[in-house]
N, C-alpha and C. Protein backbone atom coordinates (compact mmCIF):
# COMPACT_ATOMS: atom_id res chain seq x y z
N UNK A 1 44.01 31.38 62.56
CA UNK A 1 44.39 31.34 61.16
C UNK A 1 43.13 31.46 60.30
N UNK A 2 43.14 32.62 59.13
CA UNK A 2 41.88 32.53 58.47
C UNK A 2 42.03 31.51 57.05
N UNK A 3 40.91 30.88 57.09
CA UNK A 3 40.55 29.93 56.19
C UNK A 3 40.86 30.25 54.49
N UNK A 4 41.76 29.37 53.77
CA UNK A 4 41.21 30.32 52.38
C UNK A 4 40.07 30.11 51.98
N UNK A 5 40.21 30.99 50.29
CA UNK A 5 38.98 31.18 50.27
C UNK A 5 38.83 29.60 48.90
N UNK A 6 37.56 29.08 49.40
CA UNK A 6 37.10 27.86 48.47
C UNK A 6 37.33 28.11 47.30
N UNK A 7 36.89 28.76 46.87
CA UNK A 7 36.63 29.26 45.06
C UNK A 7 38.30 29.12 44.67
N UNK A 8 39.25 30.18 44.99
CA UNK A 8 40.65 30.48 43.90
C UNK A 8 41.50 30.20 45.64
N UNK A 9 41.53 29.36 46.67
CA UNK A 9 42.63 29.19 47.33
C UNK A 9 43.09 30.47 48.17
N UNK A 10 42.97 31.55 47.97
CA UNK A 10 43.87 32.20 48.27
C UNK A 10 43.31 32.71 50.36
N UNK A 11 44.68 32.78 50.44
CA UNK A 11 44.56 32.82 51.80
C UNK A 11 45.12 33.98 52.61
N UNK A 12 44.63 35.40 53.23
CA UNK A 12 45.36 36.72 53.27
C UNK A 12 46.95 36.04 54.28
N UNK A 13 46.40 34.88 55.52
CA UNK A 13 47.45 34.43 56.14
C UNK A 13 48.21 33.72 55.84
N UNK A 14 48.59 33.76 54.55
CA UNK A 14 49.84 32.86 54.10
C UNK A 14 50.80 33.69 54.25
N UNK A 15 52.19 33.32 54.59
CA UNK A 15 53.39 33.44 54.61
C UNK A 15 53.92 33.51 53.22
N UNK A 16 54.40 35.04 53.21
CA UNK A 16 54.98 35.53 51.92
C UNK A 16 56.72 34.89 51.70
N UNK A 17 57.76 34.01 51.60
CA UNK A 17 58.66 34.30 52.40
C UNK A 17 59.60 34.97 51.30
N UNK A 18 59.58 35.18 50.01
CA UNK A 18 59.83 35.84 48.96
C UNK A 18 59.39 35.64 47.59
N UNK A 19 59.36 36.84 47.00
CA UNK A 19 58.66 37.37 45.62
C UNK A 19 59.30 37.12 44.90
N UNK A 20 58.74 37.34 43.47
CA UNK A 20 59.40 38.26 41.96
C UNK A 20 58.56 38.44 41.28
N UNK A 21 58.64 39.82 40.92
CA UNK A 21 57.87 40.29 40.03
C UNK A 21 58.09 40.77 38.50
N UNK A 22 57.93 40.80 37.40
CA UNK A 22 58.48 40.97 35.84
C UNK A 22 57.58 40.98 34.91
N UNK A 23 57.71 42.03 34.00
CA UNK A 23 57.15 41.83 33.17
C UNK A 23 57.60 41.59 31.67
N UNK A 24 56.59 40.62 30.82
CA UNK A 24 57.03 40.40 29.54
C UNK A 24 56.35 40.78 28.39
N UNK A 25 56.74 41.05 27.78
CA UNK A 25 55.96 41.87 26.33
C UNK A 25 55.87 40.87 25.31
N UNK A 26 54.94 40.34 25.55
CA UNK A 26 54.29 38.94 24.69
C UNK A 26 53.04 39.58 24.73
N UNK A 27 51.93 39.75 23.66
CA UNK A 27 50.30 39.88 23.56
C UNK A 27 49.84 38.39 24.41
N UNK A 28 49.06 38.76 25.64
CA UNK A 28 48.37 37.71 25.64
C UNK A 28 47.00 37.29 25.32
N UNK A 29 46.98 35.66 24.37
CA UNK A 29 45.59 35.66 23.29
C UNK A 29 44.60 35.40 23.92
N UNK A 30 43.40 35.84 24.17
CA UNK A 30 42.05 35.41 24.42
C UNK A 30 42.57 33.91 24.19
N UNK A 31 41.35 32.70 24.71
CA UNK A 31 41.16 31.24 24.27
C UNK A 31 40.33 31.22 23.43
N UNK A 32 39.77 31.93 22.86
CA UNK A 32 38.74 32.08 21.50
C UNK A 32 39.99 32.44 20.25
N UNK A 33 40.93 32.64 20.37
CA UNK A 33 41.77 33.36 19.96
C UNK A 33 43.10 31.99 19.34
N UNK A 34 42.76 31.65 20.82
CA UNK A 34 43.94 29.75 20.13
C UNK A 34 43.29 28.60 20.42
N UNK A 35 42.52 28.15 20.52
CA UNK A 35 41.65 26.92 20.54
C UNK A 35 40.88 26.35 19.12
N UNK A 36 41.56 27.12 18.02
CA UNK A 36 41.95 25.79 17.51
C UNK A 36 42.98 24.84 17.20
N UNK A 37 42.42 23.74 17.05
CA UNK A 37 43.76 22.78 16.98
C UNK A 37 43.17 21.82 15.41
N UNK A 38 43.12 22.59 14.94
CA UNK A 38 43.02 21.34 13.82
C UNK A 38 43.94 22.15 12.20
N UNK A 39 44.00 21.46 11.07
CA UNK A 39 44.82 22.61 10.09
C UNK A 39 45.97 22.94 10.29
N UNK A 40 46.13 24.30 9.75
CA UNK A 40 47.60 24.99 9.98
C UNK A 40 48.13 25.28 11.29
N UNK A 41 46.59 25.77 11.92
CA UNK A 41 47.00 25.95 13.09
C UNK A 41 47.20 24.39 14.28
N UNK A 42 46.99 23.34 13.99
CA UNK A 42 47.18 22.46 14.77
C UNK A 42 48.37 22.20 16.16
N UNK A 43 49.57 22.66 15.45
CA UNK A 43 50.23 23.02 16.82
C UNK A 43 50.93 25.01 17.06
N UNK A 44 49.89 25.19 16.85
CA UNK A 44 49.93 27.29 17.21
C UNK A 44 50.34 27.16 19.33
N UNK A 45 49.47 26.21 19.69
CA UNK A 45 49.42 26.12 20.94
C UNK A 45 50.75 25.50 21.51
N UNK A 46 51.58 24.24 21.40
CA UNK A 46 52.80 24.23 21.37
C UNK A 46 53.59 25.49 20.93
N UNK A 47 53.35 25.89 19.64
CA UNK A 47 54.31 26.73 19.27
C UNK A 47 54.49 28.04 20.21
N UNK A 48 53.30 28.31 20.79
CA UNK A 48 52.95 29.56 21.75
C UNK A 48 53.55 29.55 22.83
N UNK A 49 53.04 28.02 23.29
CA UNK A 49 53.28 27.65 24.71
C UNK A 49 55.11 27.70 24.63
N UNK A 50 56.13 27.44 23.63
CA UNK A 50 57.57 27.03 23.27
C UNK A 50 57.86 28.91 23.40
N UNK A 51 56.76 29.58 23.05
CA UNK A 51 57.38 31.04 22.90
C UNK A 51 57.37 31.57 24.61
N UNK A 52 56.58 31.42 25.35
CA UNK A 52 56.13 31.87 26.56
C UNK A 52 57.08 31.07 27.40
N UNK A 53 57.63 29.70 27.02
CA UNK A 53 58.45 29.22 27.69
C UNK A 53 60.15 29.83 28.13
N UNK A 54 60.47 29.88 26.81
CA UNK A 54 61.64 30.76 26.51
C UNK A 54 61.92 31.99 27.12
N UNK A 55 60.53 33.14 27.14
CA UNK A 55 60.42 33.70 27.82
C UNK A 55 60.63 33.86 29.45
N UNK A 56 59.64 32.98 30.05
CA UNK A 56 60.24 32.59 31.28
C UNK A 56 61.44 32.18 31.65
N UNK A 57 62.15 30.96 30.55
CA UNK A 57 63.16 30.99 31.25
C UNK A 57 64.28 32.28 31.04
N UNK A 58 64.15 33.20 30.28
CA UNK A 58 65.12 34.38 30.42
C UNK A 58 64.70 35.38 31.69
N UNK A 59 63.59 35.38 32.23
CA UNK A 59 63.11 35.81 33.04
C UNK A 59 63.28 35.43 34.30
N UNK A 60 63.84 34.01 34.57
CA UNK A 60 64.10 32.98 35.49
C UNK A 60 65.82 33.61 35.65
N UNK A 61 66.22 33.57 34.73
CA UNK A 61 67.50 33.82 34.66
C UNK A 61 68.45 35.61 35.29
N UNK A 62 67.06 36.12 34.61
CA UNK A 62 67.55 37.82 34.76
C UNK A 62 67.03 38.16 36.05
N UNK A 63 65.16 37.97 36.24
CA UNK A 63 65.65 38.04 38.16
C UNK A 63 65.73 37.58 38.86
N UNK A 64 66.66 36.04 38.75
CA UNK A 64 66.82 35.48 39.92
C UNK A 64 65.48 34.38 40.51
N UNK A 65 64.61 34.00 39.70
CA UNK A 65 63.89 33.27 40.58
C UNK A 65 64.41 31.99 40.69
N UNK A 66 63.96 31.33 41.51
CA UNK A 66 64.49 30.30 41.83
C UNK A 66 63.86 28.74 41.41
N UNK A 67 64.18 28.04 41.49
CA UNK A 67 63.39 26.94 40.83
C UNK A 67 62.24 26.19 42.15
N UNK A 68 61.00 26.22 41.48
CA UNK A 68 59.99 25.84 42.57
C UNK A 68 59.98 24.50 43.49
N UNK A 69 60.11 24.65 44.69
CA UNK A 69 60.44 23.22 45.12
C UNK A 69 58.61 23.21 46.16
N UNK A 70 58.24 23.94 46.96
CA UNK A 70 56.87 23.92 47.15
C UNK A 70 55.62 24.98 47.08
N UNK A 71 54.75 25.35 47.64
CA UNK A 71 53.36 25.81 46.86
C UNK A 71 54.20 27.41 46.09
N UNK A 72 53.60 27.87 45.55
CA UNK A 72 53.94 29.55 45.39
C UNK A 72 52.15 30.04 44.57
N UNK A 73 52.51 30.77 44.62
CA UNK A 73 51.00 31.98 44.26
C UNK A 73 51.39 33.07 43.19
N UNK A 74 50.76 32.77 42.26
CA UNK A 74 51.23 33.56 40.95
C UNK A 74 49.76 34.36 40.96
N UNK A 75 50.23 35.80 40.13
CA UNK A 75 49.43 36.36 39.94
C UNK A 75 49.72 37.10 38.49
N UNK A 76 48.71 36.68 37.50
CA UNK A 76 49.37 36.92 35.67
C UNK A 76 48.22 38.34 35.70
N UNK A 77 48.70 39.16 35.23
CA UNK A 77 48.11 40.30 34.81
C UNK A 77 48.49 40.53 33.49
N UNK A 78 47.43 40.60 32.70
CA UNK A 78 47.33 40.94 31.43
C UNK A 78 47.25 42.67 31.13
N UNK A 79 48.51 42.94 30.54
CA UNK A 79 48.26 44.81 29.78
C UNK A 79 47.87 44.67 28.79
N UNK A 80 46.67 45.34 28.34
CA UNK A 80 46.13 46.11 27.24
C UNK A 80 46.26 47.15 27.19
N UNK A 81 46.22 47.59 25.67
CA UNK A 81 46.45 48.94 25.32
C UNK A 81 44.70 50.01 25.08
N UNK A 82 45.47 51.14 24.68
CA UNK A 82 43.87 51.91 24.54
C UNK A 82 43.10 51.31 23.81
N UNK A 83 43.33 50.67 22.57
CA UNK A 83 42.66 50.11 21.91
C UNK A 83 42.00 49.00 22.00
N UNK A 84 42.06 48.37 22.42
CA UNK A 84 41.82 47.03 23.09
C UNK A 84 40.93 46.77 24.44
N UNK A 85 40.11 45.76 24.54
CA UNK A 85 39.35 45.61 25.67
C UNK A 85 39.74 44.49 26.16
N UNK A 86 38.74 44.60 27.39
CA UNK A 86 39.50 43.50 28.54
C UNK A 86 38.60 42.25 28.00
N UNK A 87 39.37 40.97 28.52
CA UNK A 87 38.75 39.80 27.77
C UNK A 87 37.52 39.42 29.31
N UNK A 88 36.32 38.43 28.70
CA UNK A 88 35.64 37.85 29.89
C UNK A 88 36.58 36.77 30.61
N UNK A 89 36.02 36.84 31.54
CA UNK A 89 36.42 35.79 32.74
C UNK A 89 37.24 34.48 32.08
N UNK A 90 36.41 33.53 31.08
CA UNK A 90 37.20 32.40 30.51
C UNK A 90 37.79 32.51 29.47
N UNK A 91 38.00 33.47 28.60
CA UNK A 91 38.77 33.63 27.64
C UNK A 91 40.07 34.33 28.63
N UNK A 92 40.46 34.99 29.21
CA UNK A 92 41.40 35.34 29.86
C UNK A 92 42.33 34.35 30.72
N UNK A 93 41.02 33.07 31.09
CA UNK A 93 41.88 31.85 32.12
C UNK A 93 42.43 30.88 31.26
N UNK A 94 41.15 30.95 30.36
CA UNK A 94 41.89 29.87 28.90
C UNK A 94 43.23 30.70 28.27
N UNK A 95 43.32 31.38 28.25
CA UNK A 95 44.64 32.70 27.29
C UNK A 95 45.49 31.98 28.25
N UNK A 96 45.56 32.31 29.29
CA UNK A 96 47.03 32.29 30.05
C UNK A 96 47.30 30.48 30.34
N UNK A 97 46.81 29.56 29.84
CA UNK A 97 46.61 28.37 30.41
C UNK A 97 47.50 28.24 29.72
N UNK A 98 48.45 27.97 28.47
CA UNK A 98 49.90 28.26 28.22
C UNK A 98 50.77 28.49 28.62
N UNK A 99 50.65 29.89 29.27
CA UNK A 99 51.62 30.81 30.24
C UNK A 99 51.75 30.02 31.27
N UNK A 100 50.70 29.33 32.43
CA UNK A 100 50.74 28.02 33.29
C UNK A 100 51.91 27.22 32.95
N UNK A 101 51.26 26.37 31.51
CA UNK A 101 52.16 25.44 31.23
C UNK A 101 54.14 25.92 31.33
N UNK A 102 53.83 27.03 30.90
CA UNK A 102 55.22 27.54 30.46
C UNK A 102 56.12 27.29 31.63
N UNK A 103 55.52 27.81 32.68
CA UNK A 103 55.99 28.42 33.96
C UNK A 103 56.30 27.14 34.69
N UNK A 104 55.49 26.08 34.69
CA UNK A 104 56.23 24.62 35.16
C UNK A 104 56.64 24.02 34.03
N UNK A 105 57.50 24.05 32.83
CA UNK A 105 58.25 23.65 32.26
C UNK A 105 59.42 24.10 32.82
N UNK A 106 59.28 25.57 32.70
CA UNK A 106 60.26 26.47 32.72
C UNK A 106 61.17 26.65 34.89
N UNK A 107 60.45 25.85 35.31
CA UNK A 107 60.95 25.76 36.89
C UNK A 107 60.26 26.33 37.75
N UNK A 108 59.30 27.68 37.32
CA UNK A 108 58.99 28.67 38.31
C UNK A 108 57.74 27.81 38.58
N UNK A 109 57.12 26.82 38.46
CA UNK A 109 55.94 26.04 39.28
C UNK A 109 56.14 24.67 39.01
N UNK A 110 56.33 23.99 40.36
CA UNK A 110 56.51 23.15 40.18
C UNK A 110 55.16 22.12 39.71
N UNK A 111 54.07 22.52 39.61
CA UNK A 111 52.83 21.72 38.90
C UNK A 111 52.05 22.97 38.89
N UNK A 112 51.13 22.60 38.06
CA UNK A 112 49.82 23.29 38.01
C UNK A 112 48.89 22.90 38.75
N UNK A 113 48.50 21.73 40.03
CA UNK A 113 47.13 21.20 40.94
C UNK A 113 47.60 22.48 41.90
N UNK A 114 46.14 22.58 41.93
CA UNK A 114 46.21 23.45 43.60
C UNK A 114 47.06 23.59 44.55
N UNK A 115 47.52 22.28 44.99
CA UNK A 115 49.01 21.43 45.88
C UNK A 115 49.92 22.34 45.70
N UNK A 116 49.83 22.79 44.36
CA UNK A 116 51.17 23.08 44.23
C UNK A 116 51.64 24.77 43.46
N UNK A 117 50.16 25.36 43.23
CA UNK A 117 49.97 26.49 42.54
C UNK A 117 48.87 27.14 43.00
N UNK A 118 48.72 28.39 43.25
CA UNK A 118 47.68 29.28 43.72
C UNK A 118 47.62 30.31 42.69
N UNK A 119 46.80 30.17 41.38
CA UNK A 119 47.02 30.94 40.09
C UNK A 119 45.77 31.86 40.06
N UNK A 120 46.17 32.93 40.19
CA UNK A 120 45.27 34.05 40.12
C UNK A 120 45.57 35.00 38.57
N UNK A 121 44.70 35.70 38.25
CA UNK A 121 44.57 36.36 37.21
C UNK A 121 43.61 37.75 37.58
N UNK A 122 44.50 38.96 36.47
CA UNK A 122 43.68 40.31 36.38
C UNK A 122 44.38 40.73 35.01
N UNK A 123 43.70 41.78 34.48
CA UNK A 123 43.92 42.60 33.71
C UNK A 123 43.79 44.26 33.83
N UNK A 124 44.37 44.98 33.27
CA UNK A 124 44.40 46.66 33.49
C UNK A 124 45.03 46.93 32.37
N UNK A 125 44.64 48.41 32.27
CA UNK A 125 44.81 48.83 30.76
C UNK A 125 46.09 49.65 31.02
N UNK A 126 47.11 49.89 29.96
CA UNK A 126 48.60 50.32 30.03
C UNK A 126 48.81 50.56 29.35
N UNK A 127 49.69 51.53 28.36
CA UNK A 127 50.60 51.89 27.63
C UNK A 127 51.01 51.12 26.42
N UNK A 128 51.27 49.76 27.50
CA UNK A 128 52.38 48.70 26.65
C UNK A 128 50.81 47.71 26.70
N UNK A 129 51.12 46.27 25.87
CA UNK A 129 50.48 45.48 25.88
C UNK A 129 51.96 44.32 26.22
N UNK A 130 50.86 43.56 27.36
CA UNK A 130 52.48 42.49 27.92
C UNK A 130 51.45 41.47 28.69
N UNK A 131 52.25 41.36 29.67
CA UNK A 131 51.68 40.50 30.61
C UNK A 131 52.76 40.48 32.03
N UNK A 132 52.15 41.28 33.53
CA UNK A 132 53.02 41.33 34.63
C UNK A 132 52.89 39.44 35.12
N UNK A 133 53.80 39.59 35.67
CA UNK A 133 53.64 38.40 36.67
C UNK A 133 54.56 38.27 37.87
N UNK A 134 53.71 37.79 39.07
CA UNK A 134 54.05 38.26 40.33
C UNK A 134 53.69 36.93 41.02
N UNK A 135 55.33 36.10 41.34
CA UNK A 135 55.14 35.29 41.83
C UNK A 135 55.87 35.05 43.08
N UNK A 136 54.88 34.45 44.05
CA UNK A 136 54.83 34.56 45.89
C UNK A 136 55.16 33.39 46.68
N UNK A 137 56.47 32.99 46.82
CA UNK A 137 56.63 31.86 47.65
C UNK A 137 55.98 31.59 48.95
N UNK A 138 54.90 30.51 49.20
CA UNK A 138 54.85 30.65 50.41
C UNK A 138 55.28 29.71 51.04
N UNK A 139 55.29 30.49 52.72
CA UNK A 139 55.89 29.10 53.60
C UNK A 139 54.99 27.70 54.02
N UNK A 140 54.85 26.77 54.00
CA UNK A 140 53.78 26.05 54.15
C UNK A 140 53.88 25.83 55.57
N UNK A 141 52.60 25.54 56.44
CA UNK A 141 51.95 26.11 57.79
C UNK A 141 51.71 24.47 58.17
């Protein structure tokens, strides 16, 4: 059995035992982008996190995922358009750290610790501006 890897968990010998994959057409914000919390904007981040939620759960609903009972492996890909560039490394992990939250509100993870989530991230440039997400039940060994 090969070892995962230290850094992001991920392990090529994990047991896939089923997917889903979907995408949603929400912009997703840099963390330079919603980190603040003070003012008008004080709850933008609730309010975001309440929009991304909703989302998921119609997404939960239309293909069928199922509600998380142990580990799974998500993988959030961010679309940008021509115009637009790709964000650095922590503005992209901070952006989707919402989308996280969303996703164990919403059933499809049952926590965010390691234990219980294997959260990977990419971006690629597209047409549409959205966000794929591709999430991997595995069997635990």
């Amino acid at each position: 059995m090969t070892a995962s890897c230290p850094k992001c968990g991920f392990s090529e010998s994990a047991v896939v035992s089923r997917s889903w994959q979907f995408d949603v057409g929400r912009e997703v914000k840099s963390l330079n982008a919603s980190s603040t919390n003070h003012g008008t904007r004080r709850f933008a981040y609730r309010d975001e996190r309440k929009g991304w939620e909703a989302d998921m759960l119609t997404a939960r609903r239309v293909y069928g995922v199922t509600l998380a009972v142990g580990l799974r492996r998500v993988t959030l890909t961010r679309l940008y358009g021509r115009r637009c560039r790709p964000f650095d490394q922590d503005g992209l992990v901070g952006g989707c750290k919402k989308i996280v939250d969303a996703m164990v509100k919403s059933g499809m993870l049952s926590g965010d610790s390691p234990a219980q989530a294997e959260v990977h991230w990419a971006q690629e440039r597209s047409p549409d501006y959205g966000l794929r997400v591709l999430i991997e039940e595995l069997e635990q060994t």
